[in-house]
PDB file of N, CA and C in Angstrom:
ATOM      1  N   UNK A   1     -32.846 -52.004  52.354  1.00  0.00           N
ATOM      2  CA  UNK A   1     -32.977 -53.438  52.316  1.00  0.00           C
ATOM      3  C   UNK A   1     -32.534 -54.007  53.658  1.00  0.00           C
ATOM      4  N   UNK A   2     -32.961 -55.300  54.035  1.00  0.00           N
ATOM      5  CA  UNK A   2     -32.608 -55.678  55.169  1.00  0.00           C
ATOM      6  C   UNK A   2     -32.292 -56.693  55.383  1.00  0.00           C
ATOM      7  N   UNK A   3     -30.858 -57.197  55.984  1.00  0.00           N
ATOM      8  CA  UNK A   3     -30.077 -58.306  55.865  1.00  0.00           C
ATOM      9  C   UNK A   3     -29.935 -58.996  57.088  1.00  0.00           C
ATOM     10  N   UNK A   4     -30.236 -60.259  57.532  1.00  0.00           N
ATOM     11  CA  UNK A   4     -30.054 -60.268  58.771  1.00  0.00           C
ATOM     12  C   UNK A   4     -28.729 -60.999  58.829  1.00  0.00           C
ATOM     13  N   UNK A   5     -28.001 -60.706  60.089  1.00  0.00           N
ATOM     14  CA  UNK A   5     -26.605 -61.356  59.767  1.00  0.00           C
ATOM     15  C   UNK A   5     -26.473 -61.921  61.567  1.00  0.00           C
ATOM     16  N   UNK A   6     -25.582 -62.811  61.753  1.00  0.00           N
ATOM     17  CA  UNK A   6     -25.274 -63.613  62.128  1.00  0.00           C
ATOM     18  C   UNK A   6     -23.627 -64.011  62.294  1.00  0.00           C
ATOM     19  N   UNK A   7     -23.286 -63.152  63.668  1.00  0.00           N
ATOM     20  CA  UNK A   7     -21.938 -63.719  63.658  1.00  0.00           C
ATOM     21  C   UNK A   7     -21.222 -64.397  64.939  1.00  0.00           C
ATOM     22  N   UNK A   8     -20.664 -65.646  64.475  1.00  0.00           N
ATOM     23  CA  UNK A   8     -20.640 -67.093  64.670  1.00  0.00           C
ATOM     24  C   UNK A   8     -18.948 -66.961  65.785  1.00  0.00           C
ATOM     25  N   UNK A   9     -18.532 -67.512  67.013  1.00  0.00           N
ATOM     26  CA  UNK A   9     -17.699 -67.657  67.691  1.00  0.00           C
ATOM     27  C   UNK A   9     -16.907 -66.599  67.706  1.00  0.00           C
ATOM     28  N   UNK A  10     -16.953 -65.231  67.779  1.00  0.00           N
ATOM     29  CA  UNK A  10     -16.194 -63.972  67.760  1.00  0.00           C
ATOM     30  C   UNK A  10     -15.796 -63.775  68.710  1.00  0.00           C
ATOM     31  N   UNK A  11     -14.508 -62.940  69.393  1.00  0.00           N
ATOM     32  CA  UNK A  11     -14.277 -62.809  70.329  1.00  0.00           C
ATOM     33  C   UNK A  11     -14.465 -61.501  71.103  1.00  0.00           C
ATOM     34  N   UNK A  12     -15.064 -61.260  72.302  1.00  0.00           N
ATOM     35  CA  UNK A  12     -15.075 -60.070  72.671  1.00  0.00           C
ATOM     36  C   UNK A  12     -16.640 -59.602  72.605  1.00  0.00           C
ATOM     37  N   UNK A  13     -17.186 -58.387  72.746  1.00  0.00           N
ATOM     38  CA  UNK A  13     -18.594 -58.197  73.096  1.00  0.00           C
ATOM     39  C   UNK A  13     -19.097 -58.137  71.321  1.00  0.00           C
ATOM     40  N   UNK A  14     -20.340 -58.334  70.935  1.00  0.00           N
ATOM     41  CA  UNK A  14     -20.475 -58.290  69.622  1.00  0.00           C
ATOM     42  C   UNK A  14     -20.515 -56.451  68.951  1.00  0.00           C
ATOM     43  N   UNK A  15     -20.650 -56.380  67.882  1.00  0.00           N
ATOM     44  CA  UNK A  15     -20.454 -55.070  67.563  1.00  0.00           C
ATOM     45  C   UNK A  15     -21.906 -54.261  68.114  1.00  0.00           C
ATOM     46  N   UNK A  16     -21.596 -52.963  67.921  1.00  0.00           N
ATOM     47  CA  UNK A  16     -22.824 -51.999  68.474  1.00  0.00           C
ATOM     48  C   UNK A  16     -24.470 -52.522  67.275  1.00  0.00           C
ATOM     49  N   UNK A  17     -25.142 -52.952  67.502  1.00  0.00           N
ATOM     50  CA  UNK A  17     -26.110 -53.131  67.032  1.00  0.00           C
ATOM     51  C   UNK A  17     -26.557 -54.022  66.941  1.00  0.00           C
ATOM     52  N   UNK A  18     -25.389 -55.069  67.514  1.00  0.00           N
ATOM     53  CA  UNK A  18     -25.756 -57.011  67.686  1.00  0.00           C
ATOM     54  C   UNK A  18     -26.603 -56.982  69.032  1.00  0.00           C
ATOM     55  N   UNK A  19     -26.978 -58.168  68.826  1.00  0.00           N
ATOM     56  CA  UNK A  19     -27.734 -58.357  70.553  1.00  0.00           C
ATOM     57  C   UNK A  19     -26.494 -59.556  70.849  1.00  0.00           C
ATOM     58  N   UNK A  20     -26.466 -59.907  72.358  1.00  0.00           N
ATOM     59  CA  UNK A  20     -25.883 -60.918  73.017  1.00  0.00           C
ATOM     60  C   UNK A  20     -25.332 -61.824  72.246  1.00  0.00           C
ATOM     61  N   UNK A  21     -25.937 -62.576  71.256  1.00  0.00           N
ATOM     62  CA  UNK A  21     -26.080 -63.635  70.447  1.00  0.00           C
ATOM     63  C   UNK A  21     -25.101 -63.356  69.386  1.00  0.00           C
ATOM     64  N   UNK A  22     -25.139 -62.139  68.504  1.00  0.00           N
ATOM     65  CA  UNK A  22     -24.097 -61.764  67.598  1.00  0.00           C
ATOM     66  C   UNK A  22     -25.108 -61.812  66.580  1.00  0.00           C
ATOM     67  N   UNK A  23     -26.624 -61.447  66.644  1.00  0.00           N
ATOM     68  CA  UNK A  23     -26.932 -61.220  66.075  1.00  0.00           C
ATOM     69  C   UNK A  23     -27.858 -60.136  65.643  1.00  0.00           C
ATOM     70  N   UNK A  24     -28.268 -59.729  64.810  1.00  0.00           N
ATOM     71  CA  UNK A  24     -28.499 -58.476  64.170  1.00  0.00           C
ATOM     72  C   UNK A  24     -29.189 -57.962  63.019  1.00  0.00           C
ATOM     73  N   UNK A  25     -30.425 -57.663  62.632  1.00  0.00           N
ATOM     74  CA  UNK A  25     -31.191 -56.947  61.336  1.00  0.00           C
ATOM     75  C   UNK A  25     -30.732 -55.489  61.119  1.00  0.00           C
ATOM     76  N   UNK A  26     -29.759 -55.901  59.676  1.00  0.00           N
ATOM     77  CA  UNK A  26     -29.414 -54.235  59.209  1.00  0.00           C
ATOM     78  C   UNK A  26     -30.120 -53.893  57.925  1.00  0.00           C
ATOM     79  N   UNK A  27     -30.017 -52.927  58.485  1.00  0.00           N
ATOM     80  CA  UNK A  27     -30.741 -51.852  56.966  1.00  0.00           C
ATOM     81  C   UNK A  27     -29.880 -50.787  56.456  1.00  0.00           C
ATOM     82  N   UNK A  28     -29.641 -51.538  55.003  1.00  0.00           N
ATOM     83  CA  UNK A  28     -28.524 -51.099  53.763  1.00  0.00           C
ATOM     84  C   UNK A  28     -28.709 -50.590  52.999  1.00  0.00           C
ATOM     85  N   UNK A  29     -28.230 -49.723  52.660  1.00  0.00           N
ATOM     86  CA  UNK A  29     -28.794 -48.803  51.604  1.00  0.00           C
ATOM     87  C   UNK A  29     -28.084 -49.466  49.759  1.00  0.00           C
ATOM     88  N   UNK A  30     -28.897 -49.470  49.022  1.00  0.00           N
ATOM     89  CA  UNK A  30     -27.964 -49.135  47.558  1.00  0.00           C
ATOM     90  C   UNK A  30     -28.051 -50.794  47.547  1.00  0.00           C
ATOM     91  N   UNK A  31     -26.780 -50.891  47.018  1.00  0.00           N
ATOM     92  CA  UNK A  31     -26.641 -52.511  46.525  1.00  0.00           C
ATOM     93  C   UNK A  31     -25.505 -52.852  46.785  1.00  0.00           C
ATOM     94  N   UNK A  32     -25.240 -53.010  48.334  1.00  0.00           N
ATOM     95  CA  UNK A  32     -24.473 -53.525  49.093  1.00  0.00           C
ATOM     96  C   UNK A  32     -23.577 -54.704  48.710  1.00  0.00           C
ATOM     97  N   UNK A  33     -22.355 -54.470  48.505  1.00  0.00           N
ATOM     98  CA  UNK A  33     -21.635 -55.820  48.236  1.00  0.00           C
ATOM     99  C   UNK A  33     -21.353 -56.615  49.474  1.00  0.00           C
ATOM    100  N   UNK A  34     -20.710 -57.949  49.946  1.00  0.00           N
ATOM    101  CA  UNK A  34     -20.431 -58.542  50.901  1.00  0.00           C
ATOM    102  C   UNK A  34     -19.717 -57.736  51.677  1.00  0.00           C
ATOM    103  N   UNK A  35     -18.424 -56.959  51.017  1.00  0.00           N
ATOM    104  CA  UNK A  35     -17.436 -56.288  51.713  1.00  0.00           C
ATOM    105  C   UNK A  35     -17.877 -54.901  52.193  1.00  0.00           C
ATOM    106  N   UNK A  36     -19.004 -54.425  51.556  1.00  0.00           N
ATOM    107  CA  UNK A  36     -19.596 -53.273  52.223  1.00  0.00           C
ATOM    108  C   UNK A  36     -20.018 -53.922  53.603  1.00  0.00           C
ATOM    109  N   UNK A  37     -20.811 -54.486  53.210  1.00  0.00           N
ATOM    110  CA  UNK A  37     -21.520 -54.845  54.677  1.00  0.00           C
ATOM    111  C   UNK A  37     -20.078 -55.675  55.949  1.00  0.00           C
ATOM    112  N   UNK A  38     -19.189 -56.513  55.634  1.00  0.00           N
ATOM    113  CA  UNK A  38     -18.410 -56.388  56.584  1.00  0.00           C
ATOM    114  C   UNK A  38     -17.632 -54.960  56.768  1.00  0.00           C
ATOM    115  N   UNK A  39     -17.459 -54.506  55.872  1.00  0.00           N
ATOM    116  CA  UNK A  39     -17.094 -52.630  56.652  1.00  0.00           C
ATOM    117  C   UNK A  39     -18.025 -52.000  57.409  1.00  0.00           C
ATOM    118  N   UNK A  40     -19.214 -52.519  56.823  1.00  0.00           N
ATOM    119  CA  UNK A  40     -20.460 -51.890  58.259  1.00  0.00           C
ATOM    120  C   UNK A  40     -20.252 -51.985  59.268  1.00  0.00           C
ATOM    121  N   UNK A  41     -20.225 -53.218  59.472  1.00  0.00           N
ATOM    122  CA  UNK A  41     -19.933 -53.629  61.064  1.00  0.00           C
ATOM    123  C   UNK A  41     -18.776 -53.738  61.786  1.00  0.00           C
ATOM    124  N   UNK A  42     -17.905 -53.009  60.999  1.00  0.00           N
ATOM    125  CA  UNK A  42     -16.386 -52.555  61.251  1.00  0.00           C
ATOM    126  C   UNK A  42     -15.310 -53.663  61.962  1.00  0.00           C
ATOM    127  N   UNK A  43     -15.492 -55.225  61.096  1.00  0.00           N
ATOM    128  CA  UNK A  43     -14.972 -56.221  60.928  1.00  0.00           C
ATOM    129  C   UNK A  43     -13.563 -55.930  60.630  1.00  0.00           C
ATOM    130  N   UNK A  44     -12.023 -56.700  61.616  1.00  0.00           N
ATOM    131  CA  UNK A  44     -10.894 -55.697  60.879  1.00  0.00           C
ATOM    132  C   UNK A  44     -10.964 -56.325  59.688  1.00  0.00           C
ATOM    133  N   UNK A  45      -9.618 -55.610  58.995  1.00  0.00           N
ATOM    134  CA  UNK A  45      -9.345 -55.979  57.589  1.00  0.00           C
ATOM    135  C   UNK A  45      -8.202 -56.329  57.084  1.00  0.00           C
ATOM    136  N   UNK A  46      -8.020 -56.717  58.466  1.00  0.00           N
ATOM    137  CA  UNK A  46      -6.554 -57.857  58.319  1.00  0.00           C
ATOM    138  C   UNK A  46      -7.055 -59.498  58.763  1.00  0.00           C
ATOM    139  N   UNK A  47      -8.169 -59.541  59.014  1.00  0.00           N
ATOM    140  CA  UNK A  47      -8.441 -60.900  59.415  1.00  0.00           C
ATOM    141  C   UNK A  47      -8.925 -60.933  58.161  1.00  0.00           C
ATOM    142  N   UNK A  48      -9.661 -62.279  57.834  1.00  0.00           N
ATOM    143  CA  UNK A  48     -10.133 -63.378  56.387  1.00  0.00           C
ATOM    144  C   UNK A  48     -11.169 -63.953  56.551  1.00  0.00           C
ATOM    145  N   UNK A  49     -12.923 -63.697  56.915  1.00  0.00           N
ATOM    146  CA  UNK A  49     -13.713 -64.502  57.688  1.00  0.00           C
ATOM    147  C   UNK A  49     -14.214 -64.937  56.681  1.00  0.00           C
ATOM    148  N   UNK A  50     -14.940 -66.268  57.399  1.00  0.00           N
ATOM    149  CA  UNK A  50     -15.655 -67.047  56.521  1.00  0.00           C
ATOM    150  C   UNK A  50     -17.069 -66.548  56.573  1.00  0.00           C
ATOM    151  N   UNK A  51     -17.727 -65.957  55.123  1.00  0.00           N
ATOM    152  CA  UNK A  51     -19.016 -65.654  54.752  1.00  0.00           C
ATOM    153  C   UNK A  51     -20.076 -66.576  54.352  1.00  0.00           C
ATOM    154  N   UNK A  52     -20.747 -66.802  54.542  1.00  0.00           N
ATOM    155  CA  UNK A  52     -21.768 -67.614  53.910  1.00  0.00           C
ATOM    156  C   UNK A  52     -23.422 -66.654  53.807  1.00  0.00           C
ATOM    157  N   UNK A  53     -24.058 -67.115  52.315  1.00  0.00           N
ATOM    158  CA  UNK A  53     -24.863 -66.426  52.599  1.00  0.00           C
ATOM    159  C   UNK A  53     -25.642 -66.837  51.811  1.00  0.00           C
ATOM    160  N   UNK A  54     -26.697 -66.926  52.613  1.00  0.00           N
ATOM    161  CA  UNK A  54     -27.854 -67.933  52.605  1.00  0.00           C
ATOM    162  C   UNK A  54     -27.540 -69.961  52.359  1.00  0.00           C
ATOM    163  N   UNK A  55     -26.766 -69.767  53.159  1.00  0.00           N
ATOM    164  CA  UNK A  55     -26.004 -71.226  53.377  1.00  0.00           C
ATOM    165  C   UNK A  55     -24.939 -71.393  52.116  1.00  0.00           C
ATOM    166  N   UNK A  56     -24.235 -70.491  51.344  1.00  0.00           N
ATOM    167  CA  UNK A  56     -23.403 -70.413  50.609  1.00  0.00           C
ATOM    168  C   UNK A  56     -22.070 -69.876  50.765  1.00  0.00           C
ATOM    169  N   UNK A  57     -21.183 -70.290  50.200  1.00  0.00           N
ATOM    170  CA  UNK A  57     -20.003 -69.543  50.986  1.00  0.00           C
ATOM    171  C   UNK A  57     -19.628 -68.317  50.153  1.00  0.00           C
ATOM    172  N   UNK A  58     -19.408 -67.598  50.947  1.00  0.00           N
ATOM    173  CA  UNK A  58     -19.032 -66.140  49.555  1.00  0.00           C
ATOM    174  C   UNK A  58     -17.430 -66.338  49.883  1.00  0.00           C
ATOM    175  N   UNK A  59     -16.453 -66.649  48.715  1.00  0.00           N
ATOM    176  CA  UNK A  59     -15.329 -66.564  48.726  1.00  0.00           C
ATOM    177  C   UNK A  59     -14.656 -65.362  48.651  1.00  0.00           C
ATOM    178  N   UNK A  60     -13.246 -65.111  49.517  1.00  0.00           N
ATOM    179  CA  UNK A  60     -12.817 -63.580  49.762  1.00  0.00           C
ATOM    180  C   UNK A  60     -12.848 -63.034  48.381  1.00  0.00           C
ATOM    181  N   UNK A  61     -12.270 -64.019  47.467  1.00  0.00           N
ATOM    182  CA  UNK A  61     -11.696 -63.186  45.904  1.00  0.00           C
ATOM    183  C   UNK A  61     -13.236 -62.581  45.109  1.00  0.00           C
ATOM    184  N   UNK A  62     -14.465 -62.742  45.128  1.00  0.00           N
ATOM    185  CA  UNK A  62     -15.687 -61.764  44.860  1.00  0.00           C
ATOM    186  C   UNK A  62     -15.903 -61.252  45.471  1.00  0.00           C
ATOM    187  N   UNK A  63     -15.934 -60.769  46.812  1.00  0.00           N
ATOM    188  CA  UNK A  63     -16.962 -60.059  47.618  1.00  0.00           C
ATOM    189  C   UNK A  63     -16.911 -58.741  47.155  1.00  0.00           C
ATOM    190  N   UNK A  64     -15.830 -57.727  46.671  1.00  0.00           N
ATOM    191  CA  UNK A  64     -16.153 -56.623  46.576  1.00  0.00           C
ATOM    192  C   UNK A  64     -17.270 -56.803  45.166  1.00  0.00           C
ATOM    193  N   UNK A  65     -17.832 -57.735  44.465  1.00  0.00           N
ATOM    194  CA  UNK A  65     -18.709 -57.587  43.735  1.00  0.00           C
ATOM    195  C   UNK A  65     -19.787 -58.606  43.642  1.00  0.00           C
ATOM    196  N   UNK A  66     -19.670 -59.429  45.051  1.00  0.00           N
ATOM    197  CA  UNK A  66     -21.119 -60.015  45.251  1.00  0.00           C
ATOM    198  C   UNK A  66     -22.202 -58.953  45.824  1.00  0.00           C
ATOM    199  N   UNK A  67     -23.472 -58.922  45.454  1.00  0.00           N
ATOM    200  CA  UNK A  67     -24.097 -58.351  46.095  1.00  0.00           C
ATOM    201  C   UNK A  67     -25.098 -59.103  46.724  1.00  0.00           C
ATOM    202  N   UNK A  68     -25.779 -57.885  47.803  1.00  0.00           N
ATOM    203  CA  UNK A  68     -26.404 -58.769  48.620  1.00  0.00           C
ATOM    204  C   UNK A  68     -28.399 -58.205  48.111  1.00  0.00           C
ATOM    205  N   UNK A  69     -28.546 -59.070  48.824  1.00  0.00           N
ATOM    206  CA  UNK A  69     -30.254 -58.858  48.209  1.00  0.00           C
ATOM    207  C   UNK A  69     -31.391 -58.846  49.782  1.00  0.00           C
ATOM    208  N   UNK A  70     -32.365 -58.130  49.382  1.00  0.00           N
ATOM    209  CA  UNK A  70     -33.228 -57.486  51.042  1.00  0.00           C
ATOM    210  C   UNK A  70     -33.695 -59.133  51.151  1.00  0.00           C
ATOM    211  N   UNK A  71     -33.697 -59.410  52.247  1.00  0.00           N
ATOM    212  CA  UNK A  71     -33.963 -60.908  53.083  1.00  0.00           C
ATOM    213  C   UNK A  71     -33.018 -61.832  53.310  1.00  0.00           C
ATOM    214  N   UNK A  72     -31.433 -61.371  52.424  1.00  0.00           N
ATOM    215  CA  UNK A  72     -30.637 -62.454  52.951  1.00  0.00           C
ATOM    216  C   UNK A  72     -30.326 -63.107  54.549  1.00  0.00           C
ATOM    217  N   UNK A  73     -29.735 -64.213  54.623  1.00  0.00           N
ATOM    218  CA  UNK A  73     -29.225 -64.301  56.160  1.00  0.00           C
ATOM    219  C   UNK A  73     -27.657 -64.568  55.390  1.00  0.00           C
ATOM    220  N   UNK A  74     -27.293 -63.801  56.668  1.00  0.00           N
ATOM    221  CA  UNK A  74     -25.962 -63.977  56.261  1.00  0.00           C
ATOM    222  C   UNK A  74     -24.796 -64.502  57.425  1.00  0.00           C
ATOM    223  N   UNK A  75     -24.157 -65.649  57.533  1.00  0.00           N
ATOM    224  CA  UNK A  75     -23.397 -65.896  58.920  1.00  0.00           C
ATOM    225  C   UNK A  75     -21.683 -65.446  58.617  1.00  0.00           C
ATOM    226  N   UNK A  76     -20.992 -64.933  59.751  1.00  0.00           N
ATOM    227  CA  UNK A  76     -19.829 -64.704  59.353  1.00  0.00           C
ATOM    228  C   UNK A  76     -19.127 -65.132  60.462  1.00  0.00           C
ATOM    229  N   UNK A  77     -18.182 -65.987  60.488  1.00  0.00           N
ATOM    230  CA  UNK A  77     -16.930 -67.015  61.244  1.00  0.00           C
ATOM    231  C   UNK A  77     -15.400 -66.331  60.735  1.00  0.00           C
ATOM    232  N   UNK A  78     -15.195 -66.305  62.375  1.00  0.00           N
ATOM    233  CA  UNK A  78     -13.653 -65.212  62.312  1.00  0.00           C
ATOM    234  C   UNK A  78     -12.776 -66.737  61.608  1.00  0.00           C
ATOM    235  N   UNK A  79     -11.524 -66.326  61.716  1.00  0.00           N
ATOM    236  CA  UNK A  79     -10.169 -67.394  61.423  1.00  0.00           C
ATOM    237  C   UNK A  79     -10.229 -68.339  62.578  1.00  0.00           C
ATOM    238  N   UNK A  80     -10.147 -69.430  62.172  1.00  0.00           N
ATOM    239  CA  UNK A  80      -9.883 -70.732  63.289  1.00  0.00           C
ATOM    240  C   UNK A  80      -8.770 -70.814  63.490  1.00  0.00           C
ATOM    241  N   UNK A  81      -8.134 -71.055  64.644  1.00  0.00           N
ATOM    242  CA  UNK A  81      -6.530 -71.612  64.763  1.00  0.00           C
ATOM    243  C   UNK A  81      -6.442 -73.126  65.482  1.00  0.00           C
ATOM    244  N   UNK A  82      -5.361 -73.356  65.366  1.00  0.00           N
ATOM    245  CA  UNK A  82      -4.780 -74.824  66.277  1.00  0.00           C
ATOM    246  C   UNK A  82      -4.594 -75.711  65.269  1.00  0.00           C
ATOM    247  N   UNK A  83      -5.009 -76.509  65.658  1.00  0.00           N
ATOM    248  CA  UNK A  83      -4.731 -78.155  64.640  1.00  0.00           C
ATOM    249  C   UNK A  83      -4.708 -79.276  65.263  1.00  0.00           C
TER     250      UNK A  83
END
């Protein structure tokens, strides 16, 4: 299946398979939950990002049992700081 994802103000070069932009068409096998696919792209797992998908927000407390479906877009935003 194939998800295109989208990730939003990150710091540093994007992961191996992004282009410039931070963005990226992956192909997933099975029935990928949210948190699979941020382990794909080897997102740490001490940060908390904000998911949205398909303009929805996937909240941290489902993801290990949202799944994702072939055509989603999916954007992901690290932690904001300041105030």
């Amino acid at each position: 299946m194939k998800i295109r994802v989208k990730l939003i103000s990150m710091d540093g070069p994007p992961p191996k398979g992004f282009d410039d932009f931070g963005e990226a068409e992956l192909n997933l096998t099975g029935g990928p939950s949210v948190t699979d696919l941020l382990n794909e792209i080897a997102l740490s797992r001490e940060e908390t990002y904000m998911v949205l998908i398909n303009g929805e927000t996937s909240p941290p407390s489902g993801r290990d049992t949202q799944l994702l479906s072939d055509g989603d877009d999916v954007a992901i935003f690290p932690p904001m700081q300041g105030g």
